[in-house]
C-alpha atoms as a PDB file:
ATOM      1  CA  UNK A   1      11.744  11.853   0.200  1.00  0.00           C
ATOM      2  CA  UNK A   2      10.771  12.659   3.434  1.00  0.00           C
ATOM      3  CA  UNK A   3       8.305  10.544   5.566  1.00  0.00           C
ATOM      4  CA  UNK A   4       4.677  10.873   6.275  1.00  0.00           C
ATOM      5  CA  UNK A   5       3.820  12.351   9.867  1.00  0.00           C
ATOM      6  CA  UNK A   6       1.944   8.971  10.918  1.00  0.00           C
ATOM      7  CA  UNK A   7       5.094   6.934   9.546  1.00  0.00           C
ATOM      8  CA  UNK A   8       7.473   9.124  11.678  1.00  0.00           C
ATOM      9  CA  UNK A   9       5.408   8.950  14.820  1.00  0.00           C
ATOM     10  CA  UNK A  10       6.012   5.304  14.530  1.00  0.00           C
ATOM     11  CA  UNK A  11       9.250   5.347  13.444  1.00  0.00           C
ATOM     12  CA  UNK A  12      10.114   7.385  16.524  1.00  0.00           C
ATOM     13  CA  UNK A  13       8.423   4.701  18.516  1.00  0.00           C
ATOM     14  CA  UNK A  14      10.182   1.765  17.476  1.00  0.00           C
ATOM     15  CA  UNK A  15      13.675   3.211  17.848  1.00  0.00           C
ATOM     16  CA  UNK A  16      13.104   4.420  21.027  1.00  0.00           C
ATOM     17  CA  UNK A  17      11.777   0.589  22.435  1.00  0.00           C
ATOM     18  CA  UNK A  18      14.719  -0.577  20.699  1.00  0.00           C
ATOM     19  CA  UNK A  19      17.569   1.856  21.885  1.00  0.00           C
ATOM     20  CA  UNK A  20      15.496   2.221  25.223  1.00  0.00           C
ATOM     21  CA  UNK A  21      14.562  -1.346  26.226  1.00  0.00           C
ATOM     22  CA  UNK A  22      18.251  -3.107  27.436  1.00  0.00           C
ATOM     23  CA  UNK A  23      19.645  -4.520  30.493  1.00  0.00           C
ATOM     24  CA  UNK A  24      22.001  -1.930  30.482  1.00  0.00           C
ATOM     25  CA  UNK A  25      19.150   0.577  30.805  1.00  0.00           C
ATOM     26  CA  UNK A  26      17.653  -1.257  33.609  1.00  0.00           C
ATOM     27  CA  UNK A  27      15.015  -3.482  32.076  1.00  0.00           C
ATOM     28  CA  UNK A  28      14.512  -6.847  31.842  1.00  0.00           C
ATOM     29  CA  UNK A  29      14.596  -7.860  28.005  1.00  0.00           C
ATOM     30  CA  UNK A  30      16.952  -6.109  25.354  1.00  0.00           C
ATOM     31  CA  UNK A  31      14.872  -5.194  21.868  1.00  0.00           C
ATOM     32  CA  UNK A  32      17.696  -4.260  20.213  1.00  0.00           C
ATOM     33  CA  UNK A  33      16.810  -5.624  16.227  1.00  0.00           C
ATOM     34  CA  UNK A  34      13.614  -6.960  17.726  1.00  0.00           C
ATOM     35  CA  UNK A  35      10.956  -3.915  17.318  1.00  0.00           C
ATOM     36  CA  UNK A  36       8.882  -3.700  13.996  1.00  0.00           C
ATOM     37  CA  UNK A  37       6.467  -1.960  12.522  1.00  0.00           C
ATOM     38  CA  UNK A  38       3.407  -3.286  10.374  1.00  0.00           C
ATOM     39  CA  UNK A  39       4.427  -7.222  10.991  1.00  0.00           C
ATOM     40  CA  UNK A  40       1.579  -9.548  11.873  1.00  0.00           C
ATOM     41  CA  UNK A  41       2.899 -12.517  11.615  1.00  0.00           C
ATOM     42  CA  UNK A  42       6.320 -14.132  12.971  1.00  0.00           C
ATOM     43  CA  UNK A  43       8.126 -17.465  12.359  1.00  0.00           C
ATOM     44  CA  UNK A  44      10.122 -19.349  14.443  1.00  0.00           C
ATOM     45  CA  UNK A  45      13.583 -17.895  13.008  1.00  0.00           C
ATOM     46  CA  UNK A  46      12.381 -14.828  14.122  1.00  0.00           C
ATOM     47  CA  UNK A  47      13.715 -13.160  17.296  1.00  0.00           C
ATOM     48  CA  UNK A  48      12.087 -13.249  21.093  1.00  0.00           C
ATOM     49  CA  UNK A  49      11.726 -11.185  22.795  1.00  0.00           C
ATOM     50  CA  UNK A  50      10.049  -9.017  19.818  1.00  0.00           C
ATOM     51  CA  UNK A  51       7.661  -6.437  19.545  1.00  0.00           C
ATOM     52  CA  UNK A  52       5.503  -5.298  16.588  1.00  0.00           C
ATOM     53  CA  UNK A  53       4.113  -1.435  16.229  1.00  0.00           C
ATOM     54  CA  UNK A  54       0.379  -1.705  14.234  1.00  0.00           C
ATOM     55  CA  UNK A  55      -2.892   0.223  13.501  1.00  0.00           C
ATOM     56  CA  UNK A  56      -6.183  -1.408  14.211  1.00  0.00           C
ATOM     57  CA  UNK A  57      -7.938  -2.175  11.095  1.00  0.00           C
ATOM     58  CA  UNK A  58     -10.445   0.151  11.428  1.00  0.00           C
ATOM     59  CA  UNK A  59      -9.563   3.829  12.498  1.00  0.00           C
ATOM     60  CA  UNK A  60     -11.234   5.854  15.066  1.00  0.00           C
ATOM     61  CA  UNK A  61     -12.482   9.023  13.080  1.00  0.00           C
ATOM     62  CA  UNK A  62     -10.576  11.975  13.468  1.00  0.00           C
ATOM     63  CA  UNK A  63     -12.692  15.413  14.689  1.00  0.00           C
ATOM     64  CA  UNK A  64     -14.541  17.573  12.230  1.00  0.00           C
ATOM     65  CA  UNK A  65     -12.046  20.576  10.731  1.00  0.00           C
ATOM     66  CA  UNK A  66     -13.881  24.045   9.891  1.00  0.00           C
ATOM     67  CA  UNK A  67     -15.092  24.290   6.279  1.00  0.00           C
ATOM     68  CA  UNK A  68     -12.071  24.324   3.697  1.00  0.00           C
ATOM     69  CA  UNK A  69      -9.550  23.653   6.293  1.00  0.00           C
ATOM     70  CA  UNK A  70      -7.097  20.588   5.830  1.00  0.00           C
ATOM     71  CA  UNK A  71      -6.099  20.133   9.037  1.00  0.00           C
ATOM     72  CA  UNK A  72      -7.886  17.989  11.189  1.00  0.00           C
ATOM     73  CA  UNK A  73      -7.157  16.477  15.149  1.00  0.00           C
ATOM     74  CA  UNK A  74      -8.107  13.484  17.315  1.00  0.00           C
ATOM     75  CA  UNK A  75      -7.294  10.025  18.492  1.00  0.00           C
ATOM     76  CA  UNK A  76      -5.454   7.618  16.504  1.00  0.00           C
ATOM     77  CA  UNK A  77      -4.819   4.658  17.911  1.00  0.00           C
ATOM     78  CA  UNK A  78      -2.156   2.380  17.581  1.00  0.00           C
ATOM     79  CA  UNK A  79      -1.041  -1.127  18.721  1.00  0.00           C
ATOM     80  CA  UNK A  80       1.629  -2.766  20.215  1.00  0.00           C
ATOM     81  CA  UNK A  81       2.291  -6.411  20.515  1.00  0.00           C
ATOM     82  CA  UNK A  82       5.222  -8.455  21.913  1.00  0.00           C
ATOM     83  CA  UNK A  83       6.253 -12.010  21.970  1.00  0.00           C
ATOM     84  CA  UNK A  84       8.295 -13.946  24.592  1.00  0.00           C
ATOM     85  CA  UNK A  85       9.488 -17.475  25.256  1.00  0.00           C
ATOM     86  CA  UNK A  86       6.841 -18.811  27.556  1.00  0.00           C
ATOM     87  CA  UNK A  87       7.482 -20.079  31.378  1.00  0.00           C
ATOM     88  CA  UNK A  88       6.929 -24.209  31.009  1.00  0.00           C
ATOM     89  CA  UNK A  89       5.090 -23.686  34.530  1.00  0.00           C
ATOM     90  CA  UNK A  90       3.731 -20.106  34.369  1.00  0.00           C
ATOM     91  CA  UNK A  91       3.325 -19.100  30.587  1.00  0.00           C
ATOM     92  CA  UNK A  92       2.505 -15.665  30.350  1.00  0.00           C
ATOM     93  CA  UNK A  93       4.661 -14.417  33.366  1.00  0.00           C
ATOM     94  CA  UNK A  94       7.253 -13.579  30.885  1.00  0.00           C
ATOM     95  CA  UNK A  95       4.742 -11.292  28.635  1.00  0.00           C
ATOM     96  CA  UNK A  96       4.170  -9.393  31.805  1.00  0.00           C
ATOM     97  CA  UNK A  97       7.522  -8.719  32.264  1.00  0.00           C
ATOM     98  CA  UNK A  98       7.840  -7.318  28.782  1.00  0.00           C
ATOM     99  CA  UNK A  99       4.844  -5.327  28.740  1.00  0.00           C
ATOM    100  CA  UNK A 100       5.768  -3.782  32.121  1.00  0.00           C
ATOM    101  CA  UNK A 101       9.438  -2.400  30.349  1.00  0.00           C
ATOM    102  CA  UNK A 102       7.647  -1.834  27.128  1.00  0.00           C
ATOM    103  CA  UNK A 103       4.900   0.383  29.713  1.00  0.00           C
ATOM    104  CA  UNK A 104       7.666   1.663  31.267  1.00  0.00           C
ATOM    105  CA  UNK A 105       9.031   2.856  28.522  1.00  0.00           C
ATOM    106  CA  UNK A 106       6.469   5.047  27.594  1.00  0.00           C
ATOM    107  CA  UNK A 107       6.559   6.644  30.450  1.00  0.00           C
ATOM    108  CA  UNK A 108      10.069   7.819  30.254  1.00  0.00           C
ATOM    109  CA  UNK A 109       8.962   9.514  27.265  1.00  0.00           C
ATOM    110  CA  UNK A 110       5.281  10.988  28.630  1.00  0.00           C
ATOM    111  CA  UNK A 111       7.668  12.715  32.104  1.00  0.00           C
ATOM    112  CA  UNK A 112      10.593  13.645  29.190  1.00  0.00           C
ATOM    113  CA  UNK A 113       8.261  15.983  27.311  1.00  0.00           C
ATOM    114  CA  UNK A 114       9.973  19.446  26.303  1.00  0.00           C
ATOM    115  CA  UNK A 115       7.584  21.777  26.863  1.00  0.00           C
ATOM    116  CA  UNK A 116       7.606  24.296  23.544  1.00  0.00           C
ATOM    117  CA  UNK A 117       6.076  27.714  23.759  1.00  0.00           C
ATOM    118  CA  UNK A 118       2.926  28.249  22.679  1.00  0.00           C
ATOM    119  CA  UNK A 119       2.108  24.586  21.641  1.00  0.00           C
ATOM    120  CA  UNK A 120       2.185  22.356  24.843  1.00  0.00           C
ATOM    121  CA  UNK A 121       4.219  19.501  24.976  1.00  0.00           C
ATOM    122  CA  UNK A 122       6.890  17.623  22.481  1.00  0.00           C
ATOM    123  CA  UNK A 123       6.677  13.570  23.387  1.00  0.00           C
ATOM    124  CA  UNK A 124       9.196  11.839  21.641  1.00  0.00           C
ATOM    125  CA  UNK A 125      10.673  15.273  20.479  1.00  0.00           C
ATOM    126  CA  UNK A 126       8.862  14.774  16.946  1.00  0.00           C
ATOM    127  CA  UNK A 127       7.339  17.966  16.878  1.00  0.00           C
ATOM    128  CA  UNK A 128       9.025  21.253  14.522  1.00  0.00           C
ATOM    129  CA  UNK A 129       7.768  24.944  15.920  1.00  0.00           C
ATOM    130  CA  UNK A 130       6.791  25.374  12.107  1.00  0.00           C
ATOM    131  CA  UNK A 131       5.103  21.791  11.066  1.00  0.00           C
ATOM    132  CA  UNK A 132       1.381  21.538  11.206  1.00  0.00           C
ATOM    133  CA  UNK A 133       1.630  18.094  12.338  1.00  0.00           C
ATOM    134  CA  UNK A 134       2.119  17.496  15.886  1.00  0.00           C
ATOM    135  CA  UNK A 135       2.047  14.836  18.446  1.00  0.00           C
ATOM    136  CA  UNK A 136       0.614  16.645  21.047  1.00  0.00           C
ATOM    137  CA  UNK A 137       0.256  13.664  23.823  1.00  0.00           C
ATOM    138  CA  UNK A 138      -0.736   9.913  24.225  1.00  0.00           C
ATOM    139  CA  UNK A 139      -2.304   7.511  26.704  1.00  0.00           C
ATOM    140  CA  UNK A 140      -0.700   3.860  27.206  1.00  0.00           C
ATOM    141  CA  UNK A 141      -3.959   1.170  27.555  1.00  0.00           C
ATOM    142  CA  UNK A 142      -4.007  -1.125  30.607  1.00  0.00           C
ATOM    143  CA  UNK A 143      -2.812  -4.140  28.231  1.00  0.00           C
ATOM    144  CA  UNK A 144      -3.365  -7.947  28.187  1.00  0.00           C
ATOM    145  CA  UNK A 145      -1.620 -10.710  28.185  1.00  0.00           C
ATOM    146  CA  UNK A 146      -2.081 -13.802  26.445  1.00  0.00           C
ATOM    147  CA  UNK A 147      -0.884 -17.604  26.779  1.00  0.00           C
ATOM    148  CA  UNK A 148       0.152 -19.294  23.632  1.00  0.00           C
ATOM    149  CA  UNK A 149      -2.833 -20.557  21.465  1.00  0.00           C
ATOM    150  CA  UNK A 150      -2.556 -22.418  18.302  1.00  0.00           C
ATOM    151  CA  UNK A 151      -4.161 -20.659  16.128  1.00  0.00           C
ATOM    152  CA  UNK A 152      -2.506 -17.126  16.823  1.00  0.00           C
ATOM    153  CA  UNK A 153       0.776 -18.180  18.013  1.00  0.00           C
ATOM    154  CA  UNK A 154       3.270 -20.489  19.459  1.00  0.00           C
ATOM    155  CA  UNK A 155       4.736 -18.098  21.962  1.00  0.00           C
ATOM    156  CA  UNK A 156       3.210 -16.043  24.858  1.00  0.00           C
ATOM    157  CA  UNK A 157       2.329 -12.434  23.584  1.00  0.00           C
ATOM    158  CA  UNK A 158       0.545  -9.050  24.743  1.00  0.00           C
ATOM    159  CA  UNK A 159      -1.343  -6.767  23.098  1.00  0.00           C
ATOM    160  CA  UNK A 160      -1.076  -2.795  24.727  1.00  0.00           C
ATOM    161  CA  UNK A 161      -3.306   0.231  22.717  1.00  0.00           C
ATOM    162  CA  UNK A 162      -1.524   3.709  23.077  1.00  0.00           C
ATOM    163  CA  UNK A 163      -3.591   6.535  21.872  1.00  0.00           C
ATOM    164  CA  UNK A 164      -1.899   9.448  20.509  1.00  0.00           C
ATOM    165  CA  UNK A 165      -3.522  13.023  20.233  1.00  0.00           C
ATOM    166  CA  UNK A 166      -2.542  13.836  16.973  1.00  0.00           C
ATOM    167  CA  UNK A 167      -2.926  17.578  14.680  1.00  0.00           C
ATOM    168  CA  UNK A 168      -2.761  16.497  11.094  1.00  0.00           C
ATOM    169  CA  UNK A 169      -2.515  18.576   7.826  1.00  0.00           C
ATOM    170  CA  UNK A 170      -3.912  16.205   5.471  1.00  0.00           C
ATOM    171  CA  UNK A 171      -3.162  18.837   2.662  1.00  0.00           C
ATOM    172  CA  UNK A 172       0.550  18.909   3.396  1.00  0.00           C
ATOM    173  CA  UNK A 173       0.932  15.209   5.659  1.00  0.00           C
ATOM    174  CA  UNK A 174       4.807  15.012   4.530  1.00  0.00           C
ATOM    175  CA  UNK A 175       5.821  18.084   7.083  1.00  0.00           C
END
């Protein structure tokens, strides 16, 4: 079976942070096995540097679609969070560091857009000609970073928004 739109946007996401993000690619910290999708929580036999690809629990609402029509457009918004091994003397300087490739990143992808006739641009390359559902663009939030605190984690971490402009064809969301 083939996945959802919103599943393959983030798919799409995740592979490129962790085929992207590598020394051997220029940045600082290697995600290779380390990005995820939908995790909230992390243990200590988990990997760092790691970063985790979520929605926030309540959705921004999408704009109104003419009567009868099942395709609708707007902003959804998704989350990204990472985790490092804190500095002893400067905690969250390492949670900069990752943000700033993860930020970086994303704008590989925003400058590599292939521009397709008639429908803008193609970030990430997700979009078919023929599929109602389209990424058209997104916007990467300024980002903060956060020293360890007991009751949210035991490693320095950042949270980053990145809202996508999104076409969807809620009647058909599989193409």
């Amino acid at each position: 079976m083939t996945d959802p739109f919103r599943l393959r946007v983030q798919k799409v996401i995740a592979s490129t942070f962790a085929d992207t993000i590598k020394p051997d690619n220029g940045y600082t910290f290697d995600l290779t096995d380390s990005v995820f999708r939908g995790r909230l929580y992390f243990g200590d036999t988990d990997p760092v540097p790691m970063v985790s690809i979520l929605e926030p629990p309540m959705p921004l609402e999408a704009l109104r679609a003419p009567p009868n029509a099942s395709t609708s457009q707007g902003e959804w918004m998704l989350l990204i969070q990472g985790f490092v091994d804190d500095d002893s003397e400067n905690p969250t300087d390492p949670a900069h560091i990752l943000m700033a490739d993860v930020k970086r990143c994303l704008v590989v992808q925003q400058k590599r857009q292939h521009a397709l006739p008639k429908r803008g641009y193609n970030p990430f390359g997700l979009n078919d000609l023929d599929a109602p559902n389209r990424l058209e663009s997104f916007k990467i939030g300024a980002g903060v970073v956060r020293p360890p605190e007991p009751q949210v984690s035991n490693k320095a971490y950042f949270w980053l928004s990145l809202a996508l402009k999104i076409v969807e064809d809620n009647g058909d969301p599989f193409r």
